[in-house]
PDB file of N, CA and C in Angstrom:
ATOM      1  N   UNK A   1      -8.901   6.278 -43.665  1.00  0.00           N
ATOM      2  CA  UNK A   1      -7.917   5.567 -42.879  1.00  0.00           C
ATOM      3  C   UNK A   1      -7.269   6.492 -41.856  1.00  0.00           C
ATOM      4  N   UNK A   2      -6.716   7.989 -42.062  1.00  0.00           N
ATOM      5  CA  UNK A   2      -6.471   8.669 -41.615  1.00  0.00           C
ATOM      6  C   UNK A   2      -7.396   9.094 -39.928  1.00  0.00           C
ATOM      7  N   UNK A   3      -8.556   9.261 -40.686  1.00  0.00           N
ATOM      8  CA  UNK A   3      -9.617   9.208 -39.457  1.00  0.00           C
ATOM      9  C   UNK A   3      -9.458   8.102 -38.235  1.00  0.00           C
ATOM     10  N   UNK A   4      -9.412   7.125 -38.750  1.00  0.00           N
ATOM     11  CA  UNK A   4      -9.537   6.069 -37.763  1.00  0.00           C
ATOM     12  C   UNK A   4      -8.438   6.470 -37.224  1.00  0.00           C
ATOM     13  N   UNK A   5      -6.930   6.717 -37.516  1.00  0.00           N
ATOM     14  CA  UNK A   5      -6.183   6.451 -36.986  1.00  0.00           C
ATOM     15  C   UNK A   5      -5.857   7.646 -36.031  1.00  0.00           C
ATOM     16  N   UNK A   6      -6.357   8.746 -36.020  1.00  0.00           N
ATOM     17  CA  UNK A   6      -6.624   9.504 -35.159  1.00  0.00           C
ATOM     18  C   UNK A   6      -7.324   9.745 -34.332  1.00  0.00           C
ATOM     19  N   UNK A   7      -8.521   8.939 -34.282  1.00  0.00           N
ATOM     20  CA  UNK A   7      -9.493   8.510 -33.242  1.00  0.00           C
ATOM     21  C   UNK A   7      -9.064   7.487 -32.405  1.00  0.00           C
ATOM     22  N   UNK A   8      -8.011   6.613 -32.950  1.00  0.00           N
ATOM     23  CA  UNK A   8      -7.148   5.354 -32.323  1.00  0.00           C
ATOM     24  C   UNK A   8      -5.934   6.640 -31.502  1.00  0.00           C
ATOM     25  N   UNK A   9      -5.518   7.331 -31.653  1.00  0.00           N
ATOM     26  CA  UNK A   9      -4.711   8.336 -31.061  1.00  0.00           C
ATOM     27  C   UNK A   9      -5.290   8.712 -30.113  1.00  0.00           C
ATOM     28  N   UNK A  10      -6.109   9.593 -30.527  1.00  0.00           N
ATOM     29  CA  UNK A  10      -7.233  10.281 -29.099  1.00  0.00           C
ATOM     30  C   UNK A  10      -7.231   9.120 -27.987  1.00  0.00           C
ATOM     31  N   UNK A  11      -8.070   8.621 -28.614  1.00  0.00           N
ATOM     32  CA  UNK A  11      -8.415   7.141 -27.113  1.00  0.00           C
ATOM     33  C   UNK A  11      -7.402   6.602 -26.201  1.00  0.00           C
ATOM     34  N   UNK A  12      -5.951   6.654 -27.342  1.00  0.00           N
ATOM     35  CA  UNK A  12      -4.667   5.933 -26.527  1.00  0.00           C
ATOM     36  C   UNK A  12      -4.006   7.443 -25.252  1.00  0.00           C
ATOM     37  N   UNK A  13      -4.297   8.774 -26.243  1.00  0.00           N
ATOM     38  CA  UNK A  13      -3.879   9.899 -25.166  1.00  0.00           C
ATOM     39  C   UNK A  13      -4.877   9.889 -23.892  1.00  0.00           C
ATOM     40  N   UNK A  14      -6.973   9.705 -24.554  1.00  0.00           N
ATOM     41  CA  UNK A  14      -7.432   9.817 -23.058  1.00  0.00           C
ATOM     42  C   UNK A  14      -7.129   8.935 -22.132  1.00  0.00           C
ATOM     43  N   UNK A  15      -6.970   7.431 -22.551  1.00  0.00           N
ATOM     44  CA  UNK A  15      -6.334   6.617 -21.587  1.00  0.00           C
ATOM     45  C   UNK A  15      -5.332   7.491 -20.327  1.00  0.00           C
ATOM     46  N   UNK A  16      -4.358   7.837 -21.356  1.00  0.00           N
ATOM     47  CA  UNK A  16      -3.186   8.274 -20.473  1.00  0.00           C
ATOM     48  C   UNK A  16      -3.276   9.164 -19.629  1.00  0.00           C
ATOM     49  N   UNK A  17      -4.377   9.883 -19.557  1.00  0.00           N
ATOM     50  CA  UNK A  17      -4.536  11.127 -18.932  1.00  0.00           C
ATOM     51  C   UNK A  17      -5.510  11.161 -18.011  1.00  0.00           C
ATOM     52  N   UNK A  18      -6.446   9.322 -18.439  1.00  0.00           N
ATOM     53  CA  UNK A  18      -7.502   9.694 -17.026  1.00  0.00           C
ATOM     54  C   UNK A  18      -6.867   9.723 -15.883  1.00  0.00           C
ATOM     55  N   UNK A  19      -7.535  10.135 -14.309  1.00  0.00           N
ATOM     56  CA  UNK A  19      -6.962   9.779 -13.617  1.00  0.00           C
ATOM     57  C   UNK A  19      -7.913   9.386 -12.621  1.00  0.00           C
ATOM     58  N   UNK A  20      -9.084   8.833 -12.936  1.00  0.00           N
ATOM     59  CA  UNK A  20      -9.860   8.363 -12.260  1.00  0.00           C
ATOM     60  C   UNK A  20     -10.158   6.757 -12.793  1.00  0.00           C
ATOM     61  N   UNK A  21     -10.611   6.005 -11.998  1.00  0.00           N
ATOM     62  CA  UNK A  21     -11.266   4.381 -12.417  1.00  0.00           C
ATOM     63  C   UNK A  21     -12.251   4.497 -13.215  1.00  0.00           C
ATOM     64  N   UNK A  22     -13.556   5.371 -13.080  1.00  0.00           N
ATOM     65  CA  UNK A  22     -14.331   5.412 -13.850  1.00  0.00           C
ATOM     66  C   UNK A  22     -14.378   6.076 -15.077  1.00  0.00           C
ATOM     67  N   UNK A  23     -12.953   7.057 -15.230  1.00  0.00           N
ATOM     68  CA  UNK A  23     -12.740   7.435 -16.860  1.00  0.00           C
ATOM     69  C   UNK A  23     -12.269   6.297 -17.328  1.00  0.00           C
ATOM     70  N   UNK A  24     -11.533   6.038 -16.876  1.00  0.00           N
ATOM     71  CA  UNK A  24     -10.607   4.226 -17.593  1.00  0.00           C
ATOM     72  C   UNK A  24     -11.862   3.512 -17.818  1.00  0.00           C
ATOM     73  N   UNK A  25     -12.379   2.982 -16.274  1.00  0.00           N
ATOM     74  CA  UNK A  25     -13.745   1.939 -16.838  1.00  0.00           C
ATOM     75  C   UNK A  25     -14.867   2.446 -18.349  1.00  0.00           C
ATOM     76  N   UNK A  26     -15.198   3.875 -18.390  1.00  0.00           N
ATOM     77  CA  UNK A  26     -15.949   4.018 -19.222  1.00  0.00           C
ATOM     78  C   UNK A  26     -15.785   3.689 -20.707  1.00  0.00           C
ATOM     79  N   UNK A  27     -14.020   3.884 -20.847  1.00  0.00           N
ATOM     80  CA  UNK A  27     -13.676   4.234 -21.840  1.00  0.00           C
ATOM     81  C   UNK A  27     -13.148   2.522 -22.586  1.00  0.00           C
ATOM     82  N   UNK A  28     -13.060   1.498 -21.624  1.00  0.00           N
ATOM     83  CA  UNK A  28     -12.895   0.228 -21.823  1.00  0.00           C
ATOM     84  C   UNK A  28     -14.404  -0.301 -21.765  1.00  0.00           C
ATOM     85  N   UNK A  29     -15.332   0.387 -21.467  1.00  0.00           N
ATOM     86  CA  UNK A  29     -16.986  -0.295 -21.474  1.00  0.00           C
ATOM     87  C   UNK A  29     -16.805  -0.053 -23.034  1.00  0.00           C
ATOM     88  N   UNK A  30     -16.913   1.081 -23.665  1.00  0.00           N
ATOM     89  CA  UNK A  30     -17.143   2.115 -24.768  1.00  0.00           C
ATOM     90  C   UNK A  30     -16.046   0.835 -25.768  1.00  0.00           C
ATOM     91  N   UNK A  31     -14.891   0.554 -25.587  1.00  0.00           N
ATOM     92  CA  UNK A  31     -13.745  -0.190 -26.565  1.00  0.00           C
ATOM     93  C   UNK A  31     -14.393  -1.714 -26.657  1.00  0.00           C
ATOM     94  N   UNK A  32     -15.327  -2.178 -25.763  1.00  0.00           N
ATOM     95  CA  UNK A  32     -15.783  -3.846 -25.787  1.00  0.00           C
ATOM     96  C   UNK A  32     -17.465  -3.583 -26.547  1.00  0.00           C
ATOM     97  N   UNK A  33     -18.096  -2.486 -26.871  1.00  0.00           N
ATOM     98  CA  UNK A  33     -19.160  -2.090 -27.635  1.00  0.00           C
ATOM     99  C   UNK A  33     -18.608  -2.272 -28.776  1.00  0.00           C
ATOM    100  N   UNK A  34     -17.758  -1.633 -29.458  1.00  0.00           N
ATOM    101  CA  UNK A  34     -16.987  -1.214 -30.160  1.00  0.00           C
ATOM    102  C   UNK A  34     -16.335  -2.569 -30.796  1.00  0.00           C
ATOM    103  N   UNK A  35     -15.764  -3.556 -30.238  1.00  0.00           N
ATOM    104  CA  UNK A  35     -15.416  -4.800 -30.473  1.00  0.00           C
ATOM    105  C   UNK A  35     -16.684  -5.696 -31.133  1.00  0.00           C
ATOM    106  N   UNK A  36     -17.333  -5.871 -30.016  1.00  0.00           N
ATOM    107  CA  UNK A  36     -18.821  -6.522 -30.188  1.00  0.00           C
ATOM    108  C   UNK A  36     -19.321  -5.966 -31.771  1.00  0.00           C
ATOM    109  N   UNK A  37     -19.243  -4.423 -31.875  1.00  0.00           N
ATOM    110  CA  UNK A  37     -20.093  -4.098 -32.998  1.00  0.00           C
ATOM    111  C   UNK A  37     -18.939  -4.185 -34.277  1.00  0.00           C
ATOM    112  N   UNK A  38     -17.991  -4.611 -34.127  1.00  0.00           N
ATOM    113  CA  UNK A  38     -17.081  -4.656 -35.036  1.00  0.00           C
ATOM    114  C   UNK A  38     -16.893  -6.367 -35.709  1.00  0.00           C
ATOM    115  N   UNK A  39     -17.509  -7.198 -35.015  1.00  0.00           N
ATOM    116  CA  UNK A  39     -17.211  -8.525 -35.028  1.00  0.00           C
ATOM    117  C   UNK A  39     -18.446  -8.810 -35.700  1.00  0.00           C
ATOM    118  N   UNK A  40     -19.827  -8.031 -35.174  1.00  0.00           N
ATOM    119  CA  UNK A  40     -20.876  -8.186 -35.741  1.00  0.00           C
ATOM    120  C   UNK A  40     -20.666  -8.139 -37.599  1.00  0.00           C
ATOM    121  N   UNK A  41     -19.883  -7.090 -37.789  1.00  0.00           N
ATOM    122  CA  UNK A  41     -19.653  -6.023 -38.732  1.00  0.00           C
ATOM    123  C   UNK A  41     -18.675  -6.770 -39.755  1.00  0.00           C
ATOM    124  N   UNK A  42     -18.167  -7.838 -39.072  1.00  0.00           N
ATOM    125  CA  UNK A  42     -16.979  -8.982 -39.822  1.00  0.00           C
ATOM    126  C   UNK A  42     -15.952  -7.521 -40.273  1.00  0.00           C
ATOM    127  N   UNK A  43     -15.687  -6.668 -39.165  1.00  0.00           N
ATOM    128  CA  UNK A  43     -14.492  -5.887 -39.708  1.00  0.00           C
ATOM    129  C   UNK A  43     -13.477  -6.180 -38.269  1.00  0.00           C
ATOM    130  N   UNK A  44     -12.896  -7.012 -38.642  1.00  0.00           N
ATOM    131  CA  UNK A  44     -11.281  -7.538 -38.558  1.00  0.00           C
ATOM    132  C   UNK A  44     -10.599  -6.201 -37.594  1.00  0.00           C
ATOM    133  N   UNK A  45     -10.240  -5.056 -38.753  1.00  0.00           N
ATOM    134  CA  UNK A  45      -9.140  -4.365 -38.397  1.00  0.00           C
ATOM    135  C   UNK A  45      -9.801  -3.554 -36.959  1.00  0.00           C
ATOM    136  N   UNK A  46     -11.570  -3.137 -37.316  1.00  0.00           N
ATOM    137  CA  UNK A  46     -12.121  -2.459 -36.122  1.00  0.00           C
ATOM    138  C   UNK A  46     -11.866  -3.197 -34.532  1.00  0.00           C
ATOM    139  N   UNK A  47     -12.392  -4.158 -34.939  1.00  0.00           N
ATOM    140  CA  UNK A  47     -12.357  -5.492 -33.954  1.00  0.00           C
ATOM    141  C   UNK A  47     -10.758  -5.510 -33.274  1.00  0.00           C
ATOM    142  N   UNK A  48      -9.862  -5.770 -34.033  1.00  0.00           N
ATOM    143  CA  UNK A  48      -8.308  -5.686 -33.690  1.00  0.00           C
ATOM    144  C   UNK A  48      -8.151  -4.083 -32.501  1.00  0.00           C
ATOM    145  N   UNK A  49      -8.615  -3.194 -33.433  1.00  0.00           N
ATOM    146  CA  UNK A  49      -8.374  -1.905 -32.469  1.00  0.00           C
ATOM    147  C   UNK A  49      -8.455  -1.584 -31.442  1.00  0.00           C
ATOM    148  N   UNK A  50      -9.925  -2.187 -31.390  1.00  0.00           N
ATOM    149  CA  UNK A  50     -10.875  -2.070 -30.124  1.00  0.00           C
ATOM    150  C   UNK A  50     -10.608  -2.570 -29.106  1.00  0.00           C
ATOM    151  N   UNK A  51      -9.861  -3.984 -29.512  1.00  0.00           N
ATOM    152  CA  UNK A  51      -9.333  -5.011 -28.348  1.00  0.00           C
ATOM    153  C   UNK A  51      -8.092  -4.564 -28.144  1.00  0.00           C
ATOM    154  N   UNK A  52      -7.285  -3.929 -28.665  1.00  0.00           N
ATOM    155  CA  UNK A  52      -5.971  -3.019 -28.394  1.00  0.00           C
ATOM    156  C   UNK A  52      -6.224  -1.988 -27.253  1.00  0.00           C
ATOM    157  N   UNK A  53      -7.200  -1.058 -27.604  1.00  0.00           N
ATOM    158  CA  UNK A  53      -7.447   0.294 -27.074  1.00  0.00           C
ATOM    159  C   UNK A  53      -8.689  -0.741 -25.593  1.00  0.00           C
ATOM    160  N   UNK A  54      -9.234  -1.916 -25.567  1.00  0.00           N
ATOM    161  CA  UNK A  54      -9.688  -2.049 -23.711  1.00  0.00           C
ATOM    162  C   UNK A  54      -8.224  -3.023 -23.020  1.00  0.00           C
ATOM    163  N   UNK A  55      -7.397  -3.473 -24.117  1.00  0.00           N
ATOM    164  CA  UNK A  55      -6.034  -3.826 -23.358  1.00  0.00           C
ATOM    165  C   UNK A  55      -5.631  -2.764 -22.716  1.00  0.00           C
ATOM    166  N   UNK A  56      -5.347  -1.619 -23.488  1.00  0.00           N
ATOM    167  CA  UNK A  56      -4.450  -0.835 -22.605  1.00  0.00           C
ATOM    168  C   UNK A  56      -5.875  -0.352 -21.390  1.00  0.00           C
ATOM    169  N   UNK A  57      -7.004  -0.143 -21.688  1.00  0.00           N
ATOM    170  CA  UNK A  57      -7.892   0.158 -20.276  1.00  0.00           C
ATOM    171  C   UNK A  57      -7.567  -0.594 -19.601  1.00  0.00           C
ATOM    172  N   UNK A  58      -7.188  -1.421 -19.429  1.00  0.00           N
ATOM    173  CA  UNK A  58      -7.467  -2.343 -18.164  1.00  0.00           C
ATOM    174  C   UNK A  58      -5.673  -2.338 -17.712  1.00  0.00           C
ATOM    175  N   UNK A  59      -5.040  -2.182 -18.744  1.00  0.00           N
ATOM    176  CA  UNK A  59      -3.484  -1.992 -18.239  1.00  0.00           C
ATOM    177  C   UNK A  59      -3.721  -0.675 -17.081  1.00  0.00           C
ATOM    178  N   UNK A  60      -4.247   0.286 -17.452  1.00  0.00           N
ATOM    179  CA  UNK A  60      -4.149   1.953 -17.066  1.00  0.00           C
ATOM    180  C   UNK A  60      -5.183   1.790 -15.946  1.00  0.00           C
ATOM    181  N   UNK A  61      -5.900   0.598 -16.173  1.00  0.00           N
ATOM    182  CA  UNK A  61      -7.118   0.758 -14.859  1.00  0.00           C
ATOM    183  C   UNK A  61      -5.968  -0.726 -13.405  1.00  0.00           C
ATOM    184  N   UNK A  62      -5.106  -1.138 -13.791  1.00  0.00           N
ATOM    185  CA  UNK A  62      -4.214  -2.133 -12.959  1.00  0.00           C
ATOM    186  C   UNK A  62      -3.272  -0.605 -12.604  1.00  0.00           C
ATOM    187  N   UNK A  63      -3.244  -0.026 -13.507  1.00  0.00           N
ATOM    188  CA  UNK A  63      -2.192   1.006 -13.005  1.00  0.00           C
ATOM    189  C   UNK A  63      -2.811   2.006 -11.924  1.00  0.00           C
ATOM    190  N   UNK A  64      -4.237   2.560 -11.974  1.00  0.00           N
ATOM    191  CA  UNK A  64      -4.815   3.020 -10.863  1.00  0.00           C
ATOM    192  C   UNK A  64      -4.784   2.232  -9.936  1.00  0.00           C
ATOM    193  N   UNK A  65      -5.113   1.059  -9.802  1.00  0.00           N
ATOM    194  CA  UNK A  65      -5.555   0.848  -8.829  1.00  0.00           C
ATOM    195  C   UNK A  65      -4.126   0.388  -8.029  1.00  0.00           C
ATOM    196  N   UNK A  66      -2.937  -0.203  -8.402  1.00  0.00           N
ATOM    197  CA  UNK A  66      -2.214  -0.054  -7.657  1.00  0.00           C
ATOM    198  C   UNK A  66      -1.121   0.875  -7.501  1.00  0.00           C
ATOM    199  N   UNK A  67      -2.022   2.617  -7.718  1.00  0.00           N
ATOM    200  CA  UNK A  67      -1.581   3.423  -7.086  1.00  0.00           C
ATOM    201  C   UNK A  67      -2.457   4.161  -5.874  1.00  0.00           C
ATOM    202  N   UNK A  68      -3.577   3.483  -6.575  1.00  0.00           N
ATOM    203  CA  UNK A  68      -4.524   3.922  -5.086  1.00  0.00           C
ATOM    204  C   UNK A  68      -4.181   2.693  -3.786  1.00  0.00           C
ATOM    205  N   UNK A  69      -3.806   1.798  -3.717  1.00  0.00           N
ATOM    206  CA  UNK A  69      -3.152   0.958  -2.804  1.00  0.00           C
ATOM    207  C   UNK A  69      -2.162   1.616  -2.352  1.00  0.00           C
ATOM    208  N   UNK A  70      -1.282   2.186  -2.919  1.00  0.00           N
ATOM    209  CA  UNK A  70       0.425   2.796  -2.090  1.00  0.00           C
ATOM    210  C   UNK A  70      -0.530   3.899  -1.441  1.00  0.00           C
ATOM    211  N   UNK A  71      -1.290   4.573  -1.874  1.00  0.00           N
ATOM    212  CA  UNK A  71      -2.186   5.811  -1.032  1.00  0.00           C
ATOM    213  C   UNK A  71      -2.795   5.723  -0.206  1.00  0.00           C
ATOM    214  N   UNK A  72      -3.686   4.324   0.053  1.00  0.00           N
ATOM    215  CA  UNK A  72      -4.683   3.986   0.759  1.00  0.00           C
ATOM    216  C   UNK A  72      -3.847   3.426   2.217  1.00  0.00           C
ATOM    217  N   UNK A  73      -3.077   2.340   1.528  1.00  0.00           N
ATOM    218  CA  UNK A  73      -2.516   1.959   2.959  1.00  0.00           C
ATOM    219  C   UNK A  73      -2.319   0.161   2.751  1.00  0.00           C
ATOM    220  N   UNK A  74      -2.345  -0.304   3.676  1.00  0.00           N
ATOM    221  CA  UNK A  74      -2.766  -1.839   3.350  1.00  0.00           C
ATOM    222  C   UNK A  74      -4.401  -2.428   3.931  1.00  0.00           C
ATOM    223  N   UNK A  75      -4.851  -3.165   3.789  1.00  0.00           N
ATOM    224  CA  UNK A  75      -5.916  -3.840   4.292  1.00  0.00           C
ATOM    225  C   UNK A  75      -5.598  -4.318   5.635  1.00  0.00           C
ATOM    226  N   UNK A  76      -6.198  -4.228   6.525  1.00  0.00           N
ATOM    227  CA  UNK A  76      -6.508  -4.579   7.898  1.00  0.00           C
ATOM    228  C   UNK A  76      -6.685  -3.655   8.754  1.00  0.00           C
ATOM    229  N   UNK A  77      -5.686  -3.397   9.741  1.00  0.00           N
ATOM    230  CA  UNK A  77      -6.074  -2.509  10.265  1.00  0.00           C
ATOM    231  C   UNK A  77      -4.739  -1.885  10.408  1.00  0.00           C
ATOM    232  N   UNK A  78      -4.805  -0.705  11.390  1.00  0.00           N
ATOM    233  CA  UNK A  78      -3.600   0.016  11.609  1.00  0.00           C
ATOM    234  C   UNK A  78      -3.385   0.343  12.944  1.00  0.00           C
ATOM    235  N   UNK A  79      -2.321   0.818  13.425  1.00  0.00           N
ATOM    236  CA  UNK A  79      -2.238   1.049  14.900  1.00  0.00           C
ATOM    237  C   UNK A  79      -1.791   2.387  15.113  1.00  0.00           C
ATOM    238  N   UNK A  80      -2.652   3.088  16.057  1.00  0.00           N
ATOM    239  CA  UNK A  80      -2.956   4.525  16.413  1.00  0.00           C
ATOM    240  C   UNK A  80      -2.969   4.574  18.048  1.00  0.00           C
ATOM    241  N   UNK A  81      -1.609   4.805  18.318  1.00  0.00           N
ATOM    242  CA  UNK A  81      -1.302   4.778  19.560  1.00  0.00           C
ATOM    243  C   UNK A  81      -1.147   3.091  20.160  1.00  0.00           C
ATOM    244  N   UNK A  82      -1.870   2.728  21.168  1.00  0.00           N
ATOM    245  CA  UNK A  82      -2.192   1.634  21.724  1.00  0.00           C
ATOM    246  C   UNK A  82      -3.190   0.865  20.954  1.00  0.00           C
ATOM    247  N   UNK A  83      -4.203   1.436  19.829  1.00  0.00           N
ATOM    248  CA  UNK A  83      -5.236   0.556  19.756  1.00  0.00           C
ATOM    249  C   UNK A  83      -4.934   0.687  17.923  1.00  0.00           C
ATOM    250  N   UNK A  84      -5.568  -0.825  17.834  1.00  0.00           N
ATOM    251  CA  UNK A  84      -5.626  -1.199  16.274  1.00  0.00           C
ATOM    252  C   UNK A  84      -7.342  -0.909  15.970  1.00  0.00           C
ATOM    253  N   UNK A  85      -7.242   0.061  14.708  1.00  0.00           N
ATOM    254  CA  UNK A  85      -8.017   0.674  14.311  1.00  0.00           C
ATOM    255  C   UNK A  85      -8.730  -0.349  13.027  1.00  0.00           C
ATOM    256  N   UNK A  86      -9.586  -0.584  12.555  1.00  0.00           N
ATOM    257  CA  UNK A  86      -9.435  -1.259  11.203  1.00  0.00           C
ATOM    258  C   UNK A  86      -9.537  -0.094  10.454  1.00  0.00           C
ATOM    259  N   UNK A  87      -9.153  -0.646   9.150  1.00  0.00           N
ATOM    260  CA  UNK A  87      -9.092   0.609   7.966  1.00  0.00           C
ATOM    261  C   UNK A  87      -9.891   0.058   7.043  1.00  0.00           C
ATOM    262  N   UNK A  88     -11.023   0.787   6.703  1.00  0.00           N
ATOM    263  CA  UNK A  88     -11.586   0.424   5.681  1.00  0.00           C
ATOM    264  C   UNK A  88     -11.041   0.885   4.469  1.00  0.00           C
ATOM    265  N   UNK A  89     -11.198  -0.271   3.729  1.00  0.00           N
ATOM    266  CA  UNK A  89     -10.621  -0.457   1.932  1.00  0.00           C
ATOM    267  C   UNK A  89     -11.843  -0.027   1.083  1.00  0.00           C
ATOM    268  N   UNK A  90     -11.783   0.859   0.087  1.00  0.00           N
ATOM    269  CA  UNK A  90     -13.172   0.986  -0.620  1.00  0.00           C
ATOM    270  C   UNK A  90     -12.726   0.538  -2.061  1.00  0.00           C
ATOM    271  N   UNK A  91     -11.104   0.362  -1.834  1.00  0.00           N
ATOM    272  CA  UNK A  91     -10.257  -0.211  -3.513  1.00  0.00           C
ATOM    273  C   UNK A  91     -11.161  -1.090  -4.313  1.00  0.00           C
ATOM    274  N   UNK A  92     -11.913  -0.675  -5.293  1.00  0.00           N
ATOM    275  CA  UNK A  92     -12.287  -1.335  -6.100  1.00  0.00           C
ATOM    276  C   UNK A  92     -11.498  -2.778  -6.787  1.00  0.00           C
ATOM    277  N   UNK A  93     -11.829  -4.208  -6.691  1.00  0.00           N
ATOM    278  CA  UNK A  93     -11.429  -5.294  -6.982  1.00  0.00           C
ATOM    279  C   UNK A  93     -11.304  -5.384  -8.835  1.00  0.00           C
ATOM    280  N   UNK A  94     -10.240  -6.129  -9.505  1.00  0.00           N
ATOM    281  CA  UNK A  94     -10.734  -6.437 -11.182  1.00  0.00           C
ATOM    282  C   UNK A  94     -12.064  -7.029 -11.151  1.00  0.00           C
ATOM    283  N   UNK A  95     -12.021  -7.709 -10.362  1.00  0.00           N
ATOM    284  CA  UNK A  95     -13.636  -8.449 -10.515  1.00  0.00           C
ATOM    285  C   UNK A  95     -15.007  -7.611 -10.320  1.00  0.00           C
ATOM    286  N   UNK A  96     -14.814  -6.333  -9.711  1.00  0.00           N
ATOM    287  CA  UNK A  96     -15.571  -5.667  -9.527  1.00  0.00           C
ATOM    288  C   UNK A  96     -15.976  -4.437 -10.592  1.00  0.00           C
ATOM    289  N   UNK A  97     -14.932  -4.453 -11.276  1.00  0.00           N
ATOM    290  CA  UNK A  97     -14.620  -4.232 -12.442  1.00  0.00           C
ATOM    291  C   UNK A  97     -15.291  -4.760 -13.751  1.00  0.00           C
ATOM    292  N   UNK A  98     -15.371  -5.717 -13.788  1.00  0.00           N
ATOM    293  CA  UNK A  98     -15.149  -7.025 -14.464  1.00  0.00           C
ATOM    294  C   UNK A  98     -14.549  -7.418 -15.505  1.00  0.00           C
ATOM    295  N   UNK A  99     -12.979  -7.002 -14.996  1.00  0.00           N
ATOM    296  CA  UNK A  99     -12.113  -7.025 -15.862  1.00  0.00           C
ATOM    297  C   UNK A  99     -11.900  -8.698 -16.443  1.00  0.00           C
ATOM    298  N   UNK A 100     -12.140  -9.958 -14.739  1.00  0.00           N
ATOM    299  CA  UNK A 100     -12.126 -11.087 -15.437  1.00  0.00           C
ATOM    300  C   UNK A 100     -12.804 -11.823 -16.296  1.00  0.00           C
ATOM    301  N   UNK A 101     -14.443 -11.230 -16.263  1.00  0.00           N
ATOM    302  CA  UNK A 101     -14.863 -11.655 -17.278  1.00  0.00           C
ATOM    303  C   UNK A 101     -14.266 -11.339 -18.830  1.00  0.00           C
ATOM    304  N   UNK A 102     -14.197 -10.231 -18.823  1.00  0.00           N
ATOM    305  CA  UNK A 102     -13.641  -9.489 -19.670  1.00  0.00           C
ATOM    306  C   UNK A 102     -12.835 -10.798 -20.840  1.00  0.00           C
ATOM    307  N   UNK A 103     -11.568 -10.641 -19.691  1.00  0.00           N
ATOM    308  CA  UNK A 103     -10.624 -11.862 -20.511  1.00  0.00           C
ATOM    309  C   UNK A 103     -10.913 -13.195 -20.768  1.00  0.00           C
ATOM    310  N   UNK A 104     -12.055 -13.690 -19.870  1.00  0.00           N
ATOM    311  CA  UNK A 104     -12.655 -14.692 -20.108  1.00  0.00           C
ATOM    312  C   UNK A 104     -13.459 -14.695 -21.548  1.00  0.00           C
ATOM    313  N   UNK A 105     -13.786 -13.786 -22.114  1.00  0.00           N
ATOM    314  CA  UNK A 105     -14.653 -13.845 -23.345  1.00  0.00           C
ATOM    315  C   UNK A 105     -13.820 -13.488 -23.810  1.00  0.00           C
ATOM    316  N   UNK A 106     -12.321 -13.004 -23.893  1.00  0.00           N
ATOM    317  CA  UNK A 106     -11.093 -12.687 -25.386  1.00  0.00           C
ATOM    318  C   UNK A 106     -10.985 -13.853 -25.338  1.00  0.00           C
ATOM    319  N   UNK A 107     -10.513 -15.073 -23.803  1.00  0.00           N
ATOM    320  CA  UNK A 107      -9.670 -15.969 -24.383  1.00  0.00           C
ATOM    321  C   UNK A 107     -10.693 -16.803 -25.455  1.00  0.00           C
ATOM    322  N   UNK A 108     -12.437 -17.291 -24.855  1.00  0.00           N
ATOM    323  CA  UNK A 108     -13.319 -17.739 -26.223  1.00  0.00           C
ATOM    324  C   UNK A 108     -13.370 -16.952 -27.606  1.00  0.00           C
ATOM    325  N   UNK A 109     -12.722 -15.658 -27.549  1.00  0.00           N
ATOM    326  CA  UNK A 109     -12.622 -15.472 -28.946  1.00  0.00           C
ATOM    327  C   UNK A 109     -11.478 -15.937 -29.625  1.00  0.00           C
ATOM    328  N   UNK A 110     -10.267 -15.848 -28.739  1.00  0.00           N
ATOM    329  CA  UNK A 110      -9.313 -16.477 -29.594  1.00  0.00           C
ATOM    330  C   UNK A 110      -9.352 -17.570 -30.191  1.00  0.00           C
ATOM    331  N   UNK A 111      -9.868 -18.776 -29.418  1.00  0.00           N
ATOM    332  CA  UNK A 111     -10.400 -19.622 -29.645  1.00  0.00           C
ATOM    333  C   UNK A 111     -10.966 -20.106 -30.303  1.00  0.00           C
ATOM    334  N   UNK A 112     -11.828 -19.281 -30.783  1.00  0.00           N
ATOM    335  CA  UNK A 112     -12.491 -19.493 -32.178  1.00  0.00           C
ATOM    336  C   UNK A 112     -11.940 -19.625 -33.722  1.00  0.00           C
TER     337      UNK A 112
END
């Protein structure tokens, strides 16, 4: 029990400390395996964890991304002297993500 619950520690500190999209994304790919193989597994408490630890991914991956927005700028364009420049956005979308599917298959599990 001890184990788990220090491996449930680790995951909640790397969360906190990525500071990239794709440490967050990996580590919420890695927590919905983890779910999947826990549900397979009819273990409840794994299953519970797992869906705890890609909540907070996707909390910490909403939290990147709208800090890479205050950095980036806004979408459209910008004005540089006399002329409007467009600015390209490379901000990764949730959907691009696929964070909505994501919740789309918790809310059919709740459901169940």
């Amino acid at each position: 029990m001890e184990t788990k619950l220090i491996k449930y520690d680790a995951a909640c500190k790397a969360l906190s400390e990525a500071k990239s999209v794709d440490e967050v994304k990996s580590i919420r790919d890695k927590s919905i395996a983890i779910q999947i193989y826990a549900r397979q597994a009819k273990n409840k408490e794994l299953e519970l964890d797992a869906t705890e630890i890609r909540m907070r991914a996707e909390r910490r991956l909403g939290e990147l991304l709208k800090a890479t927005k205050k950095n980036v700028g806004v979408k459209g364009s910008k004005v540089t002297g006399s002329k409007k420049v467009p600015v390209k956005d490379d901000t990764p979308t949730l959907a691009d993500m696929g964070i909505t599917e994501a919740i789309e298959r918790l809310i059919k599990i709740t459901k169940q």
